[in-house]
N, C-alpha and C. Protein backbone atom coordinates (compact mmCIF):
# COMPACT_ATOMS: atom_id res chain seq x y z
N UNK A 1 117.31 66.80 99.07
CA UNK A 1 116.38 67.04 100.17
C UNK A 1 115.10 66.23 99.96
N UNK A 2 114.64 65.78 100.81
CA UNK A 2 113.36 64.32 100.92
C UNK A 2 112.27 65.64 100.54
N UNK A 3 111.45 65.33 99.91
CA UNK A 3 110.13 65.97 99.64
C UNK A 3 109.23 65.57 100.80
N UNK A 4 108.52 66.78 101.77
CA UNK A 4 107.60 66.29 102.57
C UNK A 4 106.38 65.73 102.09
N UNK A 5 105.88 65.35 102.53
CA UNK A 5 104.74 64.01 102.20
C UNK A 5 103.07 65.09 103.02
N UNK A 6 102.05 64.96 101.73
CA UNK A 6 101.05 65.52 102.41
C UNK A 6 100.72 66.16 103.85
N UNK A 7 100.71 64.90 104.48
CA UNK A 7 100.01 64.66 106.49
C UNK A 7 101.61 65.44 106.87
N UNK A 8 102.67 65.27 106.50
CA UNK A 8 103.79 66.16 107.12
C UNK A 8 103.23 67.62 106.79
N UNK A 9 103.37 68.22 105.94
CA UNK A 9 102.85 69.49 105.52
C UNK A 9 101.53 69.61 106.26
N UNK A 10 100.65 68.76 106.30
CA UNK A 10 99.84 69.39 107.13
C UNK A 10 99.75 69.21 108.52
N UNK A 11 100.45 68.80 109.21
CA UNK A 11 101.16 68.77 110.25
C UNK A 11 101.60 70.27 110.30
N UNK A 12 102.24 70.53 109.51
CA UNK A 12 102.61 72.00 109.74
C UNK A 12 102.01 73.10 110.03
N UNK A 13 100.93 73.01 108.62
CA UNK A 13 99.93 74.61 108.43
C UNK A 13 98.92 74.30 109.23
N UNK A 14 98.67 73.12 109.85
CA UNK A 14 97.59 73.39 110.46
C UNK A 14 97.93 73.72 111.84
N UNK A 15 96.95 74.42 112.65
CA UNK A 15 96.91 74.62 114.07
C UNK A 15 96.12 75.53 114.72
N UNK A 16 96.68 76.52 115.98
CA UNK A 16 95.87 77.64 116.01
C UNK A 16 97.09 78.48 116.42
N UNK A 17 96.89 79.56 115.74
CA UNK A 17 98.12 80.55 115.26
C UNK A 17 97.46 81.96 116.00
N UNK A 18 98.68 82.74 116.75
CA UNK A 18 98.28 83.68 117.58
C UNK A 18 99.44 84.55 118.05
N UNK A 19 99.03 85.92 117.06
CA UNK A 19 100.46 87.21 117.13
C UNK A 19 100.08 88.00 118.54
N UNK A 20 99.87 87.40 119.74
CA UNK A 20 99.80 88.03 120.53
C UNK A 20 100.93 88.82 121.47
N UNK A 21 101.95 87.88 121.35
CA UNK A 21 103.47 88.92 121.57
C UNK A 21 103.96 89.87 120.43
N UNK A 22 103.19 89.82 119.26
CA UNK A 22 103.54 91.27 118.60
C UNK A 22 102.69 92.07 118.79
N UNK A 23 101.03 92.08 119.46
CA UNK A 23 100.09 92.82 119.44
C UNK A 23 100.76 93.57 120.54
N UNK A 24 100.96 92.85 121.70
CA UNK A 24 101.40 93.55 122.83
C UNK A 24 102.34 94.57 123.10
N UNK A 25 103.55 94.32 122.10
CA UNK A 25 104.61 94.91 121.82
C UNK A 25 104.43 96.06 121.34
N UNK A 26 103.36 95.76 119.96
CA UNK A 26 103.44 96.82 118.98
C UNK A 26 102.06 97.40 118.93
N UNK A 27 101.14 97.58 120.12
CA UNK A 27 99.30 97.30 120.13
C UNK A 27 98.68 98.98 119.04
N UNK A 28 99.54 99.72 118.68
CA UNK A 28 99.28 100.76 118.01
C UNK A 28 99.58 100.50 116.56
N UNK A 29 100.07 99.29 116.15
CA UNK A 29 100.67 98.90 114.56
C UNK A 29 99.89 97.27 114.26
N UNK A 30 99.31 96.48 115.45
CA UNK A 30 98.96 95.42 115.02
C UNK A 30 98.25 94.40 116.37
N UNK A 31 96.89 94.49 115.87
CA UNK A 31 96.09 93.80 115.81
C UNK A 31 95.99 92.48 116.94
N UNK A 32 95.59 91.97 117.84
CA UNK A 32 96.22 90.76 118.53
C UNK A 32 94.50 89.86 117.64
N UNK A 33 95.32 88.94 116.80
CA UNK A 33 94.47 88.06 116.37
C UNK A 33 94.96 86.57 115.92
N UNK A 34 93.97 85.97 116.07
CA UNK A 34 94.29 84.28 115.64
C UNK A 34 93.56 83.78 114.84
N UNK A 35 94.42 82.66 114.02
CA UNK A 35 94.14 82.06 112.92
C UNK A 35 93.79 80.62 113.43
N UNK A 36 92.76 79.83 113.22
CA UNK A 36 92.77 78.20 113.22
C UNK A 36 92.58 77.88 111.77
N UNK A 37 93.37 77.28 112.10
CA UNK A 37 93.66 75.89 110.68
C UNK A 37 93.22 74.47 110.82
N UNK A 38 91.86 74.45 111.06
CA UNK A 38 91.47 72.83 111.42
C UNK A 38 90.91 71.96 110.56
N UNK A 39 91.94 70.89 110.61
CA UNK A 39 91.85 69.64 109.56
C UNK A 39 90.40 68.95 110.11
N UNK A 40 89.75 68.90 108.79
CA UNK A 40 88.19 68.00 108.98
C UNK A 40 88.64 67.01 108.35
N UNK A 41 87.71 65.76 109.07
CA UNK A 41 87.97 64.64 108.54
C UNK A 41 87.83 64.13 107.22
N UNK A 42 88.53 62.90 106.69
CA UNK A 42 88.75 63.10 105.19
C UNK A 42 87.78 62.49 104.62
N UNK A 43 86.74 61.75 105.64
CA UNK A 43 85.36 62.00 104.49
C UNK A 43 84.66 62.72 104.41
N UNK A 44 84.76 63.83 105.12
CA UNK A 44 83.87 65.17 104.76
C UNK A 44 83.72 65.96 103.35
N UNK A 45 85.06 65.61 102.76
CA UNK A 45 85.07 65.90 101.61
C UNK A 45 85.83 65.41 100.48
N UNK A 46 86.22 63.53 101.00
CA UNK A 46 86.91 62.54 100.12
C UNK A 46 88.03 63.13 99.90
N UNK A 47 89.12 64.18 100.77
CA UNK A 47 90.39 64.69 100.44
C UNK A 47 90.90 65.34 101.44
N UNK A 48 91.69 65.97 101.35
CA UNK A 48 92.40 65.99 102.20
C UNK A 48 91.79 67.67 102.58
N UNK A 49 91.52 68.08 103.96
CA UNK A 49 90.80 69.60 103.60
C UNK A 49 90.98 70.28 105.14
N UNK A 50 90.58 71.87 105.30
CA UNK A 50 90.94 72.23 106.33
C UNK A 50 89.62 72.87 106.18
N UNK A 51 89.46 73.46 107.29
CA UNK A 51 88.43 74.81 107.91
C UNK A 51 89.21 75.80 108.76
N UNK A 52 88.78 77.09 107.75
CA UNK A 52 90.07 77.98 109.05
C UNK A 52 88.73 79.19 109.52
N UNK A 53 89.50 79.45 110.49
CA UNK A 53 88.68 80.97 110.98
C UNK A 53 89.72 82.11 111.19
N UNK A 54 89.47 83.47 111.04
CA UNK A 54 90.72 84.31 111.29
C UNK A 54 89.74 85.26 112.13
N UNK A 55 89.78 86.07 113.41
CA UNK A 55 89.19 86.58 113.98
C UNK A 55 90.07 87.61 115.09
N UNK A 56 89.70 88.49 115.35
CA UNK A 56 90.39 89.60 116.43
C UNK A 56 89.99 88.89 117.69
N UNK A 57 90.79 88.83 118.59
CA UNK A 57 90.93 88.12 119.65
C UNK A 57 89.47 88.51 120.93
N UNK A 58 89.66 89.83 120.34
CA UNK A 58 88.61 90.48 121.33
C UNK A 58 87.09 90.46 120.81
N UNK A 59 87.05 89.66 119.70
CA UNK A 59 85.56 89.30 119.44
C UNK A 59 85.50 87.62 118.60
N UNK A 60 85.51 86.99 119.46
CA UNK A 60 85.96 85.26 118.94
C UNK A 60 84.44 85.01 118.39
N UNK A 61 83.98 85.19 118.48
CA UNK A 61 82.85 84.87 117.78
C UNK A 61 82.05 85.69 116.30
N UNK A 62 82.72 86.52 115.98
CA UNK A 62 82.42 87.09 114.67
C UNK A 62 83.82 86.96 114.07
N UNK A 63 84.08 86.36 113.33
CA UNK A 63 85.34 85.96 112.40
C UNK A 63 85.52 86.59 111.00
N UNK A 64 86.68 87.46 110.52
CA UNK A 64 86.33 88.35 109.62
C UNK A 64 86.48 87.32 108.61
N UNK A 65 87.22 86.09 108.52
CA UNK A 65 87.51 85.20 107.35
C UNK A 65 87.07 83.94 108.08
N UNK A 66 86.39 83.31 106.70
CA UNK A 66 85.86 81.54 107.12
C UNK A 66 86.31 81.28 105.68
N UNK A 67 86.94 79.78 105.70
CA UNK A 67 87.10 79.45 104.54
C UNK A 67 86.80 77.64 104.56
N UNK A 68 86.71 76.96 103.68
CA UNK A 68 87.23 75.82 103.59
C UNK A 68 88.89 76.17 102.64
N UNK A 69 90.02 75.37 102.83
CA UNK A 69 90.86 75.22 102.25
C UNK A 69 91.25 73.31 101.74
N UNK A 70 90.87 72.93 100.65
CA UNK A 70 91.46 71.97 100.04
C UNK A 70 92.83 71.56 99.51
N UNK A 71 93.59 70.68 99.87
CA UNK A 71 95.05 70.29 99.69
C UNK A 71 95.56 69.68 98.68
N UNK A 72 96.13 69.78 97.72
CA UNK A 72 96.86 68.85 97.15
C UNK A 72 98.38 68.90 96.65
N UNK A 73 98.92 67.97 95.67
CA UNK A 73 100.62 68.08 95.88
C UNK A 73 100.74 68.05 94.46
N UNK A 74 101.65 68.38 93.45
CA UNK A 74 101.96 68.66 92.25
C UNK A 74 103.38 68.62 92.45
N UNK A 75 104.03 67.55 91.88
CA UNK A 75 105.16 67.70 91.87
C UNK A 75 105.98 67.92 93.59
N UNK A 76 106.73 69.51 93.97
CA UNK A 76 107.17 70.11 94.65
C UNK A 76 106.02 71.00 95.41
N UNK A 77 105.49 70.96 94.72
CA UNK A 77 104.72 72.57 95.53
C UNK A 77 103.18 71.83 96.07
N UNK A 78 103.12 72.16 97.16
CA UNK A 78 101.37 72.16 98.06
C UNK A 78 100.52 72.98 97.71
N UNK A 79 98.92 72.71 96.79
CA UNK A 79 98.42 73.18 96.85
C UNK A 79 97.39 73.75 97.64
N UNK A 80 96.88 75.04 97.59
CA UNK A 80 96.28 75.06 98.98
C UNK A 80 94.75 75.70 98.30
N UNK A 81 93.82 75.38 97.73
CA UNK A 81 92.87 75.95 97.45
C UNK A 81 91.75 76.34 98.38
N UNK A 82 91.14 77.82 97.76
CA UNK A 82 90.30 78.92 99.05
C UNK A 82 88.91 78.81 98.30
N UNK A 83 88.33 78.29 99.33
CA UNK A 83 86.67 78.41 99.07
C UNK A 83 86.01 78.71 99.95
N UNK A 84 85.01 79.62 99.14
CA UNK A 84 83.10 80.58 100.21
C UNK A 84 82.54 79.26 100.87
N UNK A 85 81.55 79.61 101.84
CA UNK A 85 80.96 78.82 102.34
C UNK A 85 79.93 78.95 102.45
N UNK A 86 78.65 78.26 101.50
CA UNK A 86 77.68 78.57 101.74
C UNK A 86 76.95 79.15 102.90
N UNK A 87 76.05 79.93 103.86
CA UNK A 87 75.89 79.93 105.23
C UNK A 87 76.69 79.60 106.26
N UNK A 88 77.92 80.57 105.70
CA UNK A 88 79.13 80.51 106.79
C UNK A 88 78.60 80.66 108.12
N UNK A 89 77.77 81.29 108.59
CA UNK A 89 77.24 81.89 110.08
C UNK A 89 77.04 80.63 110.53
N UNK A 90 76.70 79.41 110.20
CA UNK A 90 76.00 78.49 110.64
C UNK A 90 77.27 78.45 111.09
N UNK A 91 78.52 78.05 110.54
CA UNK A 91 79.61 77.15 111.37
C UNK A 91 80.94 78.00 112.12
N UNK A 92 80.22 79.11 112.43
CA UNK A 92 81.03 80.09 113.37
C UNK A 92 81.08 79.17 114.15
N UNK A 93 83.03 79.49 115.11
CA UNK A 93 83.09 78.71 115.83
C UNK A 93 83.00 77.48 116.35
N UNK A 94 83.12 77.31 114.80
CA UNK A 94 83.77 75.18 114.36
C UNK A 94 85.48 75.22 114.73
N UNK A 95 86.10 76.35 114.41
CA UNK A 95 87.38 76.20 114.59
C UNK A 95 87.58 75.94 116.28
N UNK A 96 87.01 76.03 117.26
CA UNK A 96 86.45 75.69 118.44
C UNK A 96 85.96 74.49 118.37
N UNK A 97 84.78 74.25 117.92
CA UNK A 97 84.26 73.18 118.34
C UNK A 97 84.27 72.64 116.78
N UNK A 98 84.80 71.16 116.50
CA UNK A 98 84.63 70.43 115.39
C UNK A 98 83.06 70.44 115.32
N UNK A 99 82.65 69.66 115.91
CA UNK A 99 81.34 68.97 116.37
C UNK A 99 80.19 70.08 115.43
N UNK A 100 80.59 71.74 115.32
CA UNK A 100 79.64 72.67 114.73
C UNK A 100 79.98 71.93 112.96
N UNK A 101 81.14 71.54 112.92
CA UNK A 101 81.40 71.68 111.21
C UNK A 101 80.84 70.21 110.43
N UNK A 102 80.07 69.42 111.45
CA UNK A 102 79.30 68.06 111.42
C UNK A 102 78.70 67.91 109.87
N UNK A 103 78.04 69.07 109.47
CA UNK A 103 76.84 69.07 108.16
C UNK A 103 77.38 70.14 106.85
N UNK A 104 78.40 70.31 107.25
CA UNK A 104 79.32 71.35 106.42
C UNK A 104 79.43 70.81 105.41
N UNK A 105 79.56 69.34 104.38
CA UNK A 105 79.59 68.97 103.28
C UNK A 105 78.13 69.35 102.35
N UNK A 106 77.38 69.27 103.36
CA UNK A 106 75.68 69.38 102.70
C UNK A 106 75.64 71.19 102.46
N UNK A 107 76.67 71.87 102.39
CA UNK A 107 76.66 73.19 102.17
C UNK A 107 77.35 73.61 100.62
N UNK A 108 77.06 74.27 100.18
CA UNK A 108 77.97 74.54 98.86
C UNK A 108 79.42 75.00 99.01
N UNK A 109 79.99 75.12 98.23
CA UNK A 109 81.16 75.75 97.92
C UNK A 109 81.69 76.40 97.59
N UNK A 110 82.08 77.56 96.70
CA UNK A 110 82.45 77.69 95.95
C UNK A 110 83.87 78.80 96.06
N UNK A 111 84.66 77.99 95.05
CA UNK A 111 85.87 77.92 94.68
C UNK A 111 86.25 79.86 94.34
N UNK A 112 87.24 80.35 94.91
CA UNK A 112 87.60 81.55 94.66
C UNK A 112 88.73 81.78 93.55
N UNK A 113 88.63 81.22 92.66
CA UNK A 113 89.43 81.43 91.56
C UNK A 113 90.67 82.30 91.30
N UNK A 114 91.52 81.71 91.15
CA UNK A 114 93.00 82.95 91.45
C UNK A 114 93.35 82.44 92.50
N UNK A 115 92.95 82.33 93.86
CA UNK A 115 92.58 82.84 94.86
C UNK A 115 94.13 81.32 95.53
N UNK A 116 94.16 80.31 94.88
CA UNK A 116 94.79 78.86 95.35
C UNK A 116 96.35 79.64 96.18
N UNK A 117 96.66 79.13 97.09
CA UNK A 117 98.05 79.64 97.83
C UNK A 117 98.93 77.89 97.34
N UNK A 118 100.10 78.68 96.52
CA UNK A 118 101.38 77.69 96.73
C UNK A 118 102.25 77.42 97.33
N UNK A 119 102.77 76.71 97.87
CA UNK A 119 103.57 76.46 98.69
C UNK A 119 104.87 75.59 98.28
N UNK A 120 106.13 76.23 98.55
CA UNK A 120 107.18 74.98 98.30
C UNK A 120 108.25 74.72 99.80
N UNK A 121 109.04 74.02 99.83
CA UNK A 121 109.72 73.76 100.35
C UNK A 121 111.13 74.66 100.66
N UNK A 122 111.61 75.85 101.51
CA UNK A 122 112.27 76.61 101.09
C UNK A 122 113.66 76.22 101.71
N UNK A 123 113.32 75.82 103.08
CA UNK A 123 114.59 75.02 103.96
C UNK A 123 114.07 73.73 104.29
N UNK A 124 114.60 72.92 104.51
CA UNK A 124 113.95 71.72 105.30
C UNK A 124 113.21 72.02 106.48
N UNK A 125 111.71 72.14 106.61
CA UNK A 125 110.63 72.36 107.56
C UNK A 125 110.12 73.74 107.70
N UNK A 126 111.12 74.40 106.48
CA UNK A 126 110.05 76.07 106.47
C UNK A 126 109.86 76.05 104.88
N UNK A 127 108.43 76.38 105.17
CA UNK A 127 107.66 76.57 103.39
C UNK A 127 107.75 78.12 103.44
N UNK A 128 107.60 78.29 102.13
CA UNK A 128 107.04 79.45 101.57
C UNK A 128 106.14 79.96 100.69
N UNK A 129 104.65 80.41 100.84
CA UNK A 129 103.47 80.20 100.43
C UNK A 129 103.72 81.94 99.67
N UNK A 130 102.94 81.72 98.31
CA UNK A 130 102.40 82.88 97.18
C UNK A 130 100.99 82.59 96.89
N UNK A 131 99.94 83.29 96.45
CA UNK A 131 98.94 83.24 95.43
C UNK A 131 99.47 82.57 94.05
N UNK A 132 98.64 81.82 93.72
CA UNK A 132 98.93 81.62 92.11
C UNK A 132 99.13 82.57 91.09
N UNK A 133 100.13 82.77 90.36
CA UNK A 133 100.41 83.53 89.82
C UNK A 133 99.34 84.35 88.75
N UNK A 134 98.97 85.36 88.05
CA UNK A 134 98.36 85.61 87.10
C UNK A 134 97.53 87.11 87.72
N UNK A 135 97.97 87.30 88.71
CA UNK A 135 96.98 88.86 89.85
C UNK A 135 95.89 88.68 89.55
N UNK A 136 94.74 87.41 89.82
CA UNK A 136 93.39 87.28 90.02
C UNK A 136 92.10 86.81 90.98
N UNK A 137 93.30 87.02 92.14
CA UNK A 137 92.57 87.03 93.12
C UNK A 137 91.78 88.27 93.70
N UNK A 138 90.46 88.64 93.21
CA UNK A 138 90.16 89.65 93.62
C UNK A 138 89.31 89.55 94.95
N UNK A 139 89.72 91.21 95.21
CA UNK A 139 88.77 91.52 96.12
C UNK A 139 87.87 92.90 96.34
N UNK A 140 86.92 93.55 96.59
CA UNK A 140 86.47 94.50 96.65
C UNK A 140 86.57 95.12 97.45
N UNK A 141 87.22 96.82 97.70
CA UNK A 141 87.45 97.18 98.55
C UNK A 141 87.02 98.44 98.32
N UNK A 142 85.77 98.98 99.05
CA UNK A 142 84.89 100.20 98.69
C UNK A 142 84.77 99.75 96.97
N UNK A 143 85.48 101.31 96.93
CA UNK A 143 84.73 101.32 95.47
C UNK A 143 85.22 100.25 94.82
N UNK A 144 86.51 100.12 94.70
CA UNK A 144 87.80 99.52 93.84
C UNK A 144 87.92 98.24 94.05
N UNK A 145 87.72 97.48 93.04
CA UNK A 145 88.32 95.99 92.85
C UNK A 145 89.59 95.48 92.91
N UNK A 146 90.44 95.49 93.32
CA UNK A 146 91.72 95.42 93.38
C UNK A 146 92.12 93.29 93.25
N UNK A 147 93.07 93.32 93.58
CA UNK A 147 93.66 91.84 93.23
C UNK A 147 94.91 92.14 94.58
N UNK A 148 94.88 90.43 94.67
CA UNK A 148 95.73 90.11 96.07
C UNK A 148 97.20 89.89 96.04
N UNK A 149 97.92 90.20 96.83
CA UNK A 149 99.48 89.63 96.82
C UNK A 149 99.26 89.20 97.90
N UNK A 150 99.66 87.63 98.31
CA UNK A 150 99.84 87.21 99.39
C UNK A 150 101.26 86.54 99.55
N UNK A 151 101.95 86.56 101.19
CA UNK A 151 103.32 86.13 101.21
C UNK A 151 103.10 85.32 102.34
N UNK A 152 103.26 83.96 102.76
CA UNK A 152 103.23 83.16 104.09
C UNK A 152 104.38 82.39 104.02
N UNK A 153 104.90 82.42 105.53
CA UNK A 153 106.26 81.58 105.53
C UNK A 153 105.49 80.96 106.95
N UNK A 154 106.07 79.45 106.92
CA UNK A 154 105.80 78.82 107.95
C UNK A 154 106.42 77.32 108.32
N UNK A 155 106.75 77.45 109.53
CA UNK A 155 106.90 76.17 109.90
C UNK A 155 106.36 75.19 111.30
N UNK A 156 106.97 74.78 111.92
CA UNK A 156 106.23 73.75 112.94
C UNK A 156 105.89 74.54 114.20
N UNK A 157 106.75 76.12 114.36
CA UNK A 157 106.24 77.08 115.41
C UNK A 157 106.29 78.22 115.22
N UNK A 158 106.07 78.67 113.85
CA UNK A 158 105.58 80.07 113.55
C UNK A 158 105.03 80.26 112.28
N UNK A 159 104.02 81.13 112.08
CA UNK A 159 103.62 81.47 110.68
C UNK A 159 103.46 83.09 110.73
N UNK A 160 104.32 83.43 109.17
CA UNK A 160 104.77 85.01 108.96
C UNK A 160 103.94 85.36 107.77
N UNK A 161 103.18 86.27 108.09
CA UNK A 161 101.90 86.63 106.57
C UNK A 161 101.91 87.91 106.64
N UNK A 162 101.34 88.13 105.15
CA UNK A 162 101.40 89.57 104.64
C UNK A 162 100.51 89.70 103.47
N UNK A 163 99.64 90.12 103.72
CA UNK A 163 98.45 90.15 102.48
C UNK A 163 98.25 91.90 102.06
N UNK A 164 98.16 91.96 100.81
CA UNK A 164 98.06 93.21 100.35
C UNK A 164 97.05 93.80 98.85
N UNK A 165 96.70 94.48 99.00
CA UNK A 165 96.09 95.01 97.20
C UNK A 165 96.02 95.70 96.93
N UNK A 166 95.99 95.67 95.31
CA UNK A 166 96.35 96.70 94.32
C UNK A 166 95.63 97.37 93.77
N UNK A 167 95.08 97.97 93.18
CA UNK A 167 94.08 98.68 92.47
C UNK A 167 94.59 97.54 90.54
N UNK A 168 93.95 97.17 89.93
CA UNK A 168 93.81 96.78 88.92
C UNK A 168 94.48 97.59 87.59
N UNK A 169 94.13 98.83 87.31
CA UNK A 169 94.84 99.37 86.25
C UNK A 169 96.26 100.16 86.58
N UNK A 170 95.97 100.63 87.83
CA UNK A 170 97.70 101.69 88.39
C UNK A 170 98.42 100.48 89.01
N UNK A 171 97.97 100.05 89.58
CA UNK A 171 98.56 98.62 90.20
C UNK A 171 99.64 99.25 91.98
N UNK A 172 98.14 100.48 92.18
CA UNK A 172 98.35 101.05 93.61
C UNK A 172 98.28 100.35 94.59
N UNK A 173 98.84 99.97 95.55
CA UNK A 173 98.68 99.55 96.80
C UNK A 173 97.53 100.20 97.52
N UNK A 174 96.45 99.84 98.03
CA UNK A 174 94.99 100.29 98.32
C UNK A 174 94.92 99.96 99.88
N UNK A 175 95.42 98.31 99.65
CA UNK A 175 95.54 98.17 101.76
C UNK A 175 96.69 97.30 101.86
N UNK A 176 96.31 97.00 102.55
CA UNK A 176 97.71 96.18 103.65
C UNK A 176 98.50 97.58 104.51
N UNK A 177 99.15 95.91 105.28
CA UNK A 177 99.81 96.72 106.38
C UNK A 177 101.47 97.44 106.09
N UNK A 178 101.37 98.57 106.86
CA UNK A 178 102.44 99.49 106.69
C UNK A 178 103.41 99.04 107.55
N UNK A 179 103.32 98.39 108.59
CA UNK A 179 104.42 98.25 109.20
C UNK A 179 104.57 96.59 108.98
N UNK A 180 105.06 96.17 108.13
CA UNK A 180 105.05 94.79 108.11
C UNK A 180 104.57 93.46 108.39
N UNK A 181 105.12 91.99 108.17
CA UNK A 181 104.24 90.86 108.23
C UNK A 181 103.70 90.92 109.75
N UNK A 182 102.35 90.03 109.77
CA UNK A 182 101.87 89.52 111.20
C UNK A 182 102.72 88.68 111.29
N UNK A 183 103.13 88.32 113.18
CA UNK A 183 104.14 87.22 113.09
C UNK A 183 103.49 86.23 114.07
N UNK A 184 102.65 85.01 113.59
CA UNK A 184 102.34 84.36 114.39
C UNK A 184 102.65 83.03 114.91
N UNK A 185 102.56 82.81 116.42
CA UNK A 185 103.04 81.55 117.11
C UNK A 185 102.22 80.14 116.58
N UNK A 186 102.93 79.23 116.86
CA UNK A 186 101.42 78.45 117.11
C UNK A 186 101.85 77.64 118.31
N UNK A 187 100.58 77.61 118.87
CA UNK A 187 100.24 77.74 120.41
C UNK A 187 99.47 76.19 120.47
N UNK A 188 98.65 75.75 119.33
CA UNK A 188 98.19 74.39 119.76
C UNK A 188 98.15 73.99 118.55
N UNK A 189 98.68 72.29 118.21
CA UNK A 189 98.48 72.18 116.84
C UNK A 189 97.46 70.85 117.00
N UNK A 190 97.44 69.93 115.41
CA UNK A 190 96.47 68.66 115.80
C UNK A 190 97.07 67.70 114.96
N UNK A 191 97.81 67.34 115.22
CA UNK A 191 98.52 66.28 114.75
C UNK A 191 98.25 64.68 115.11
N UNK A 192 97.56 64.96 116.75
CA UNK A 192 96.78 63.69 116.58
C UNK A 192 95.70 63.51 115.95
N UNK A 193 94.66 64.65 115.84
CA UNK A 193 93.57 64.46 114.72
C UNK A 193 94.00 63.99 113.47
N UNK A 194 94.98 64.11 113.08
CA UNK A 194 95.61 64.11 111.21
C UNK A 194 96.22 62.35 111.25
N UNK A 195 96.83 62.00 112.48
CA UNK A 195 96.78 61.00 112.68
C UNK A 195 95.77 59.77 112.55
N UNK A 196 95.37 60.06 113.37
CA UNK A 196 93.75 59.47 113.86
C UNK A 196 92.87 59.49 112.35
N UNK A 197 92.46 60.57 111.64
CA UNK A 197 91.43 60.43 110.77
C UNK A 197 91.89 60.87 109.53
N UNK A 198 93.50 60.44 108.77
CA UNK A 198 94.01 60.88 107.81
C UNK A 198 94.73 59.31 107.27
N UNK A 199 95.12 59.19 107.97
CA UNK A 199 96.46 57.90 107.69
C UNK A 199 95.55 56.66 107.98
């Protein structure tokens, strides 16, 4: 099987992703929300990099997750590294408008340790994404610090996620969802951007 090539893979994960035929279906078990995955250009940060927003549909402008995500390839597997954003508020609603994420390099970074999503090749054109192994992706939840399990499957028109945590010493399940993965479409992708300001 041909190993996909960077700009293919990101061809893939990127886009704007939206479980709105499961919200509808299921509106008492899940959430109608969307994910953008938007590739910034590659001198913004000399590599290959994304900006995502994750937000409930019914409030697009307060986004519960902002990240930068950085790319790279090892062998088989895509790396996908998760980083803070200095004065995230400033670039609410870049996943909308590029044009907000203009000065976003002149912001800090910093790297969430544990935190990198892997990805391999599972069929030809569907990946399958984990946390890096070692349970150190934390997060705080009330009192309890817990650590992340994350599961993403995806390909060129759907992405299937499932994020969950544990409590640290019982290794309790604290949150995630009870009735299974979000299942989302993708509805617009940018493949001419990745074109245009990648290759």
């Amino acid at each position: 099987m041909r190993t996909k090539t960077v700009v293919e893979f990101s061809k893939i994960i990127s886009g704007i992703f939206s479980n709105k035929e499961q919200a509808l279906d299921n509106p008492k078990k899940f959430a109608h929300i969307q994910i953008h995955i938007r590739p910034l250009f590659f001198k913004t940060y000399k590599c290959f990099a994304f900006y995502s927003e994750q937000r409930y549909q019914h409030d697009i402008w307060n986004p519960y997750r902002q990240s930068i995500n950085k790319l790279s390839h090892e062998k088989e597997i895509f790396i996908l590294s998760n980083h803070k954003i200095q004065a995230k508020e400033r670039f609410t609603g870049g996943a909308l408008d590029i044009s907000l994420l203009d000065n976003i390099s002149k912001y800090k970074l910093y790297k969430k340790s544990g935190c990198s999503m892997h990805f391999r090749e599972a069929e030809p054109g569907n990946f399958s994404g984990t946390i890096e192994s070692g349970c150190k992706c934390y997060i705080q939840y009330g009192k309890h610090k817990t650590y992340v399990k994350s599961e993403v499957r995806v390909n060129k028109n759907n992405l299937i996620s499932e994020d969950s945590g544990y409590e640290i010493k019982t290794h309790k399940k604290l949150w995630g969802s009870d009735f299974g993965p979000l299942i989302f479409k993708k509805i617009d992708n940018f493949d001419y951007f990745i074109e245009e300001h990648w290759e």
